[in-house]
C-alpha atoms as a PDB file:
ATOM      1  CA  UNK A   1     168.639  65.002  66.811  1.00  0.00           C
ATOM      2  CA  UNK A   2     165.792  63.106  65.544  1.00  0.00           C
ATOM      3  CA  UNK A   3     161.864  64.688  66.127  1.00  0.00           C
ATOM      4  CA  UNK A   4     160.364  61.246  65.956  1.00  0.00           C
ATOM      5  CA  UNK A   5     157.507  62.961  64.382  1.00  0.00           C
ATOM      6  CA  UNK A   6     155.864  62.839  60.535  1.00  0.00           C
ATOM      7  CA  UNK A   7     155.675  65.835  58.832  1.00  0.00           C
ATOM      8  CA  UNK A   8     152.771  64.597  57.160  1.00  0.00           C
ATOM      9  CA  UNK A   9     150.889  63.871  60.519  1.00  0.00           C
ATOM     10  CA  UNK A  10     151.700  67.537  61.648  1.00  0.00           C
ATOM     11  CA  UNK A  11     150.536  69.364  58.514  1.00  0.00           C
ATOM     12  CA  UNK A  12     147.499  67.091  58.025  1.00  0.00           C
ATOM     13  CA  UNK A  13     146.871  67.761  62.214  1.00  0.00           C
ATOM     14  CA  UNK A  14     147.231  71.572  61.737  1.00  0.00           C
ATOM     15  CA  UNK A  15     144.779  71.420  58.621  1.00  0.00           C
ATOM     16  CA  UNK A  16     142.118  69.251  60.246  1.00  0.00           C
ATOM     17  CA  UNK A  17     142.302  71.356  63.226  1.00  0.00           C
ATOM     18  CA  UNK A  18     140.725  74.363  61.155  1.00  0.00           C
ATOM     19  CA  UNK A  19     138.436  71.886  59.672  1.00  0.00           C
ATOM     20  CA  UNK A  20     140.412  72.696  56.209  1.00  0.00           C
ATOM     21  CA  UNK A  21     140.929  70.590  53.323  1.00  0.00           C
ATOM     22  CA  UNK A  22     143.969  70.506  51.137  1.00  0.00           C
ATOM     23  CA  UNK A  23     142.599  72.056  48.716  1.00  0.00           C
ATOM     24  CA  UNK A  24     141.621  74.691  51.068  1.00  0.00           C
ATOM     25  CA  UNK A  25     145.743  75.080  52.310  1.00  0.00           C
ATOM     26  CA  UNK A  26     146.373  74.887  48.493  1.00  0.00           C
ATOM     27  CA  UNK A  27     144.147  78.054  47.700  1.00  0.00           C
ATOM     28  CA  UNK A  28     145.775  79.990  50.556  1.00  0.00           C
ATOM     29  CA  UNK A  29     149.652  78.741  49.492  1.00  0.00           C
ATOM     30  CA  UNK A  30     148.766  79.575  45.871  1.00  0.00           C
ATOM     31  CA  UNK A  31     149.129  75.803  44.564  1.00  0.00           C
ATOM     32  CA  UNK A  32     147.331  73.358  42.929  1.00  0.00           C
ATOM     33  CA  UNK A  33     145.641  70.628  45.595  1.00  0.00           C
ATOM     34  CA  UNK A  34     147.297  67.910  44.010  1.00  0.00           C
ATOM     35  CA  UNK A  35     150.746  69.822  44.710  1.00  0.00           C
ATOM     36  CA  UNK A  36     149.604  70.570  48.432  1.00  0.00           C
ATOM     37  CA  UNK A  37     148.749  66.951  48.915  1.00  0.00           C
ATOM     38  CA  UNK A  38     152.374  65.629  47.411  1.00  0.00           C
ATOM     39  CA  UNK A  39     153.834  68.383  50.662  1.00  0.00           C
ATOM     40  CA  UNK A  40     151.184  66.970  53.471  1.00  0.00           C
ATOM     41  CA  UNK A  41     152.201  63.154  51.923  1.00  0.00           C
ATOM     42  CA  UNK A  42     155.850  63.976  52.209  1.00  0.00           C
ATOM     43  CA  UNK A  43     156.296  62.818  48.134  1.00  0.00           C
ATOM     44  CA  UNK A  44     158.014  66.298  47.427  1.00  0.00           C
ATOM     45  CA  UNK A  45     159.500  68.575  49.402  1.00  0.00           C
ATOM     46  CA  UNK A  46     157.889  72.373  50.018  1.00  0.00           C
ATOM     47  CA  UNK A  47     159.884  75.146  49.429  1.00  0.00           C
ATOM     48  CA  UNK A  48     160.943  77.480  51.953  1.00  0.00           C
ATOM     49  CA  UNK A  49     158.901  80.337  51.179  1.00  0.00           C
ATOM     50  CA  UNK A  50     156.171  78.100  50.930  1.00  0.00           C
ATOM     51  CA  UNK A  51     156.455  76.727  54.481  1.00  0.00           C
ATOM     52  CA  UNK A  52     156.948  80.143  56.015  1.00  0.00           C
ATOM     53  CA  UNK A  53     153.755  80.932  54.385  1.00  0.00           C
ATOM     54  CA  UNK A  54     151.851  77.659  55.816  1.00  0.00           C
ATOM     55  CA  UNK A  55     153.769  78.434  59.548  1.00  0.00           C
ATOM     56  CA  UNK A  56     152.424  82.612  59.116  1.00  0.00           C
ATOM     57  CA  UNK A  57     148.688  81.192  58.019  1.00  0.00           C
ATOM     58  CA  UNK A  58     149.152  78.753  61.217  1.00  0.00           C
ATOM     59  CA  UNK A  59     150.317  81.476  63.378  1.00  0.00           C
ATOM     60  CA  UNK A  60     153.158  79.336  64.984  1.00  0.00           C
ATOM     61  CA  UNK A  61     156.617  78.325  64.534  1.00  0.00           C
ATOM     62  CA  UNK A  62     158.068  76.858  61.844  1.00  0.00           C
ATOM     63  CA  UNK A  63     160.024  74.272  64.804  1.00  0.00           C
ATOM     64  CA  UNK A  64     156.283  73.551  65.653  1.00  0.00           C
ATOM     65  CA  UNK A  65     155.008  72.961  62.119  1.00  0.00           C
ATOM     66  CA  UNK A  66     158.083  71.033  61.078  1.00  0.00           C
ATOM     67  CA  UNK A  67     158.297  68.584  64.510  1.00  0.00           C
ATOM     68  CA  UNK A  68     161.341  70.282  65.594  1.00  0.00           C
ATOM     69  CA  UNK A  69     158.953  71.019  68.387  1.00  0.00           C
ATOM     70  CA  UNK A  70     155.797  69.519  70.345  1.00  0.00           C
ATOM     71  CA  UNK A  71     154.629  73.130  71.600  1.00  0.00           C
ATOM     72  CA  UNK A  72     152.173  75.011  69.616  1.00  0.00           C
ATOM     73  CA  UNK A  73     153.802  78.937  70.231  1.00  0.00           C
ATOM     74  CA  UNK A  74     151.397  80.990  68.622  1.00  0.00           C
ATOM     75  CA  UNK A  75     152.839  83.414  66.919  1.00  0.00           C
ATOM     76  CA  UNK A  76     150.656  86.769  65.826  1.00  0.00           C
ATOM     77  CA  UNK A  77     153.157  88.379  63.448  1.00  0.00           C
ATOM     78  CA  UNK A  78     153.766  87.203  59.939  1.00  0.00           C
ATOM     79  CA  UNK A  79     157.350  86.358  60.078  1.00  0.00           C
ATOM     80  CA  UNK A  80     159.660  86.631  57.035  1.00  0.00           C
ATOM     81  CA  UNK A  81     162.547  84.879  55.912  1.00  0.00           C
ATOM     82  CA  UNK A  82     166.172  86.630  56.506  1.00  0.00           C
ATOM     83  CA  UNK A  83     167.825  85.405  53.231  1.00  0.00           C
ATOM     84  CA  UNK A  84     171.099  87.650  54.544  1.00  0.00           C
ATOM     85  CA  UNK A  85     170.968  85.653  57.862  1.00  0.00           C
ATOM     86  CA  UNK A  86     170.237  82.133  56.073  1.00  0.00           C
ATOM     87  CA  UNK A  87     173.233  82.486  54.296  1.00  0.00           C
ATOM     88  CA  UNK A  88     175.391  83.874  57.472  1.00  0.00           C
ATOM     89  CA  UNK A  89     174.370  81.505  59.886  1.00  0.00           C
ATOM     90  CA  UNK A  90     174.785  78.497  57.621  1.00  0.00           C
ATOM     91  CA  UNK A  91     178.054  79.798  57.205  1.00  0.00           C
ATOM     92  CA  UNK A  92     178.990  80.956  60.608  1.00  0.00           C
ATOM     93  CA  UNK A  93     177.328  77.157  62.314  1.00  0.00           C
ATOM     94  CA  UNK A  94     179.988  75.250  60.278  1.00  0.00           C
ATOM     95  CA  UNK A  95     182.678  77.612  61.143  1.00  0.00           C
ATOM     96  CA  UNK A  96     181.924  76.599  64.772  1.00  0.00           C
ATOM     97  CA  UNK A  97     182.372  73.128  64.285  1.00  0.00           C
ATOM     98  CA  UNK A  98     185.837  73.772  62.465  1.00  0.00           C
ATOM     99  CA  UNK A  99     184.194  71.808  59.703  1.00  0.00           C
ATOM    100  CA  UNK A 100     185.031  71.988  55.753  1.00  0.00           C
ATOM    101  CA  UNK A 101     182.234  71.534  53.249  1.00  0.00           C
ATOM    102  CA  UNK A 102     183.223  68.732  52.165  1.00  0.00           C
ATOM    103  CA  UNK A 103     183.080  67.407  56.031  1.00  0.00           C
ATOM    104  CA  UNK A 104     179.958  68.885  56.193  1.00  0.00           C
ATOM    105  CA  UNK A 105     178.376  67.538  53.430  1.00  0.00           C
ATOM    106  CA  UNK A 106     179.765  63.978  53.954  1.00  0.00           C
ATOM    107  CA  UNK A 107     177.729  63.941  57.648  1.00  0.00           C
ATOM    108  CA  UNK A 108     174.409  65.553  55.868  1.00  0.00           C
ATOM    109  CA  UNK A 109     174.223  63.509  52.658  1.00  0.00           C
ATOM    110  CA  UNK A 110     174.639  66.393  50.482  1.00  0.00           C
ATOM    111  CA  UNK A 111     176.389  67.258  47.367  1.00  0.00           C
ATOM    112  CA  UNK A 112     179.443  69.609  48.476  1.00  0.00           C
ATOM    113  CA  UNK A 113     178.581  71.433  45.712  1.00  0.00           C
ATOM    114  CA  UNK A 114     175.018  71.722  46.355  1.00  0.00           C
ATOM    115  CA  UNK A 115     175.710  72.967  49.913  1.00  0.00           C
ATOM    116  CA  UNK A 116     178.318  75.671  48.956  1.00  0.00           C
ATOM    117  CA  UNK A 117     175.980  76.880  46.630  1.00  0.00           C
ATOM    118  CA  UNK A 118     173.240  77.112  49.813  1.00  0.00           C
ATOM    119  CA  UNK A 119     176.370  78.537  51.970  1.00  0.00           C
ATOM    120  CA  UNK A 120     176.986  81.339  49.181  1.00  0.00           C
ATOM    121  CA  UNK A 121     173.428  82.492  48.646  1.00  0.00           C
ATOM    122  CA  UNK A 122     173.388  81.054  45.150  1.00  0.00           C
ATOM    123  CA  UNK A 123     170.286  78.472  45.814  1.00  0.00           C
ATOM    124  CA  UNK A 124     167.622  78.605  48.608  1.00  0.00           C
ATOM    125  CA  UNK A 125     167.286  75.172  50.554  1.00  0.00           C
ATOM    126  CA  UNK A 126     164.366  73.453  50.623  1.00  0.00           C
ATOM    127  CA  UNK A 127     162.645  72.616  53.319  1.00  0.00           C
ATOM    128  CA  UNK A 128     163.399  69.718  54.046  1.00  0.00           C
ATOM    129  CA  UNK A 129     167.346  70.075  53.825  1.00  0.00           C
ATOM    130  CA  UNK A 130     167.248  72.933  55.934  1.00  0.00           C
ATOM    131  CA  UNK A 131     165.490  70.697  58.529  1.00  0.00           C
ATOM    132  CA  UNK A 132     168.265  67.987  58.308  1.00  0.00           C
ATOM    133  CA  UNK A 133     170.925  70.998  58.764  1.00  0.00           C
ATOM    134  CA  UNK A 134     169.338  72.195  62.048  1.00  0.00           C
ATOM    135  CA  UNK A 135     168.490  68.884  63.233  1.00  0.00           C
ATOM    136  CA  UNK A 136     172.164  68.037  62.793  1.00  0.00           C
ATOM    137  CA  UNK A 137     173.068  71.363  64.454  1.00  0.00           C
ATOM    138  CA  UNK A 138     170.712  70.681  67.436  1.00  0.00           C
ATOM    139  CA  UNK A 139     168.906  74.140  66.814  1.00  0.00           C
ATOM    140  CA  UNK A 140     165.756  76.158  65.829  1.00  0.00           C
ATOM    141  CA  UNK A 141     164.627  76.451  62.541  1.00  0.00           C
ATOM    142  CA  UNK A 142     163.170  79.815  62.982  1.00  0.00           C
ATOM    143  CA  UNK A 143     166.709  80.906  64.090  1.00  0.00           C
ATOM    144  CA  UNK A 144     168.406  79.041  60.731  1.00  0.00           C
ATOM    145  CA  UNK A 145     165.763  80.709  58.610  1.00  0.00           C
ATOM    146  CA  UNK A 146     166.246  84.201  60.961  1.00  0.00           C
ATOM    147  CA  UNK A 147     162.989  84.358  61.879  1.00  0.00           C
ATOM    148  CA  UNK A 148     164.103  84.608  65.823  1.00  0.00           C
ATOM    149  CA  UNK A 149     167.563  85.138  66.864  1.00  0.00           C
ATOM    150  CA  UNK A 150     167.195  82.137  69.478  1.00  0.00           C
ATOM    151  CA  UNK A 151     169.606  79.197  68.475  1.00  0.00           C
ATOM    152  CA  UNK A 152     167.050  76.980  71.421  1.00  0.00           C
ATOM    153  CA  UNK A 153     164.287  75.136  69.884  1.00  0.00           C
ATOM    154  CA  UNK A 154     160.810  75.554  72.617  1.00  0.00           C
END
């Protein structure tokens, strides 16, 4: 499933919005501006924690923030991460495909390595790669990440 949306529009569109600047996002992320404006230009890619933080100052979804989805939900509570479910669910999703990781990481473009390392709890995705592993999955990112137990992207 592709979004057919830029990250970089969707950031920059939430930040305007508020009449922010980056370095505005940046003081409330705890990063430098120039660091911020490499996430909103898509040159690097934001760390998970990081994004649930952006997403919780947003008040919406991380689907919504990420162009997984076109409605703004907003969301009141500060969601966390489920590091436990992460790990289950990326573990449980392949399972249901009857896939190995090797398969797996052939269709996603990873490193098998890299992904059983992601699979065992070892290393945290980033952002981005967890966005190509629900996209591939058809499914929410707040669900992936555990922040809702509802595989349906709204």
């Amino acid at each position: 499933m592709k979004t057919g949306y830029n990250l970089t529009t969707r950031y920059e569109e939430l930040r305007l919005d508020c009449e922010l600047k980056q370095g505005d996002i940046a003081n409330v992320l705890g990063v430098k501006r120039n660091t911020y404006s490499k996430w909103e230009n898509c040159i690097n890619d934001m760390k998970l924690d990081k994004s649930n933080a952006l997403a919780n100052y947003y008040q919406t979804s991380l689907d919504y923030l990420l162009g997984l989805s076109h409605v703004r939900n907003f969301i009141p509570e500060h969601y966390k991460i489920d590091y436990k479910k992460l790990v289950e669910r990326l573990l449980q999703l392949r399972k249901d495909k009857k896939l190995t990781q090797e398969e797996l990481s052939n269709k996603l473009g990873f490193l098998q390595r890299t992904y059983a390392y992601y699979e065992s709890g070892k290393r945290i995705p980033t952002t981005l790669k967890l966005l190509v592993i629900a996209q591939y999955y058809d499914i929410s990112f707040d669900y992936l990440v555990g922040r809702t137990d509802n595989k349906e992207i709204k």
